[in-house]
Every structure is written in C-alpha cells, then in structure tokens.
N, C-alpha and C. Protein backbone atom coordinates (compact mmCIF):
# COMPACT_ATOMS: atom_id res chain seq x y z
N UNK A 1 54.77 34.36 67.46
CA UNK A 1 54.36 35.57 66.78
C UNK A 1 54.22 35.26 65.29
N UNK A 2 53.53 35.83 64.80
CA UNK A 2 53.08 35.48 63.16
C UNK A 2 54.04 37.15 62.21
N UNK A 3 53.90 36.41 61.24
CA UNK A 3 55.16 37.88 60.38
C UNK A 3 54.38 37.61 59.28
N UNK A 4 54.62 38.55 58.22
CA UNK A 4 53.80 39.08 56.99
C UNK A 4 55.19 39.28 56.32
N UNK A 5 55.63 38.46 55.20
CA UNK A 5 57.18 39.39 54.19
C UNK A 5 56.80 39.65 53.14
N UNK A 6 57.00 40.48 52.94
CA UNK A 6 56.59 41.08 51.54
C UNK A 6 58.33 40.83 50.45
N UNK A 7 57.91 40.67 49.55
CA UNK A 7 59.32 40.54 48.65
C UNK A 7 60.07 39.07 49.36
N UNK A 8 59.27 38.22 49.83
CA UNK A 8 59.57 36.59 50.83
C UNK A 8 60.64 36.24 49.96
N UNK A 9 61.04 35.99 48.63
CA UNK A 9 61.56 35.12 47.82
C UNK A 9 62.40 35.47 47.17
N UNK A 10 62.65 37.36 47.65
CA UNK A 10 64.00 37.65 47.20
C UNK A 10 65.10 37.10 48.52
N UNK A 11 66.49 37.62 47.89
CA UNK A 11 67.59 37.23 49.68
C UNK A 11 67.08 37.58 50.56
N UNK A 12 66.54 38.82 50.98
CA UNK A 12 66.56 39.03 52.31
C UNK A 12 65.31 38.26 52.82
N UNK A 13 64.36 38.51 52.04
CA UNK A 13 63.06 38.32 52.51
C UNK A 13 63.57 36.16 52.69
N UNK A 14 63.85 35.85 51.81
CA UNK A 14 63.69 34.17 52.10
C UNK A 14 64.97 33.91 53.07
N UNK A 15 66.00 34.86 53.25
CA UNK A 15 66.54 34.38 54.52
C UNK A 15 66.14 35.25 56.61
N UNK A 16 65.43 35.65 56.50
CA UNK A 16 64.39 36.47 57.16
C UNK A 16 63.50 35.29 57.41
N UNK A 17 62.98 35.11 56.18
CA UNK A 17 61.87 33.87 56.42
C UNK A 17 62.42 32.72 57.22
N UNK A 18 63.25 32.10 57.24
CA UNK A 18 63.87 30.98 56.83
C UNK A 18 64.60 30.95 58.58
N UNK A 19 65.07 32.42 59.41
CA UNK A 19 65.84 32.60 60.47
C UNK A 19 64.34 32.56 61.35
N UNK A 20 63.33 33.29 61.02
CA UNK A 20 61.67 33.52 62.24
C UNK A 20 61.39 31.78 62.10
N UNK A 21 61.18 31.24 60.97
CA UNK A 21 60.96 29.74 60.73
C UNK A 21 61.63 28.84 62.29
N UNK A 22 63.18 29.18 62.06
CA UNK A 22 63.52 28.17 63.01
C UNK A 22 63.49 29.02 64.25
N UNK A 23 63.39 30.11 64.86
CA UNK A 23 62.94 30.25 65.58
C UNK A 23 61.30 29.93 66.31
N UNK A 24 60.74 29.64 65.75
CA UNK A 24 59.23 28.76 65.68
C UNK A 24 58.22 30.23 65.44
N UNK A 25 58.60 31.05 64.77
CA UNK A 25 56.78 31.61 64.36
C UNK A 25 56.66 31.53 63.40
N UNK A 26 55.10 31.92 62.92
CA UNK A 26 54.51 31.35 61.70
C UNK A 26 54.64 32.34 60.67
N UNK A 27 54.77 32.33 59.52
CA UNK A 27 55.44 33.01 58.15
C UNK A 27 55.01 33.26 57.26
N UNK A 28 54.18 34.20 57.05
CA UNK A 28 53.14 34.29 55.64
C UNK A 28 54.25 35.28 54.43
N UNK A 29 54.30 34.56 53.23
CA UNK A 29 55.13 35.31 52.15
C UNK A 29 54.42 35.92 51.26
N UNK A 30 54.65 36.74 50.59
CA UNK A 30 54.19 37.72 49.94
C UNK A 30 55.02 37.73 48.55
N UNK A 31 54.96 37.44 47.26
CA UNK A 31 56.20 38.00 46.53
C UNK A 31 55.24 38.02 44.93
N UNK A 32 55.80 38.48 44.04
CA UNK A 32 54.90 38.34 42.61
C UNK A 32 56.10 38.10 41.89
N UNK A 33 56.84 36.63 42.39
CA UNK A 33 57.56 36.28 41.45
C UNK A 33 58.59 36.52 39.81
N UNK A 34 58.46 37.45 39.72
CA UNK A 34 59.10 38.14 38.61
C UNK A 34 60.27 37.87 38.45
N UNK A 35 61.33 38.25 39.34
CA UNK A 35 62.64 38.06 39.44
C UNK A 35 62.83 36.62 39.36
N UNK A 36 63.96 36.64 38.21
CA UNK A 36 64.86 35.01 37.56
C UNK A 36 65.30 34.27 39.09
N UNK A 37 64.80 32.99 39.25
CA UNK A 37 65.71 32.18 41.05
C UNK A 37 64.34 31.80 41.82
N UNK A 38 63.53 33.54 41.73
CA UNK A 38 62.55 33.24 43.28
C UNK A 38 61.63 31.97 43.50
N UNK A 39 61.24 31.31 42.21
CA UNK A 39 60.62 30.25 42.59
C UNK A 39 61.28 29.10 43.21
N UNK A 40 62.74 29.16 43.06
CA UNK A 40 63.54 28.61 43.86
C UNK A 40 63.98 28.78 45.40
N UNK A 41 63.49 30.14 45.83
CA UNK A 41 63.61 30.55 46.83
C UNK A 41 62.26 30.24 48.04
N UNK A 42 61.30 29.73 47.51
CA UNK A 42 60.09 29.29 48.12
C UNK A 42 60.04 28.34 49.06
C-alpha cells in the first residue's frame, strides 16, 4: 500500500514513516521544513 505524510519530518510523522517503511509500503513525505532537527529527520 502506498501512504502520503504530511508533517513526514516532524516525530510522529518520521516515526510513522519509518514503522509503514519496514513494514514494506511505499512512503511519500510531505513537510516544509521549518522546524529546528527536521532535516535531520529525513
């Protein structure tokens, strides 16, 4: 199944991402980077 996250690169969204990942579907992120970390969260 394919997922759409919006806000991917805050906590929830990059650990959300990160749990569908190893379950094997595919992961499109969404985020406008603003918040201090998120490019770390990518």
């Amino acid at each position: 199944m394919a997922y759409i996250i919006t806000g991917g690169c805050g906590f929830l969204g990059s650990n959300l991402a990160k749990h569908l990942l190893l379950k094997g579907h595919q992961v499109t992120l969404f985020d406008n980077l603003s918040r201090k970390g998120s490019r770390e969260n990518l």
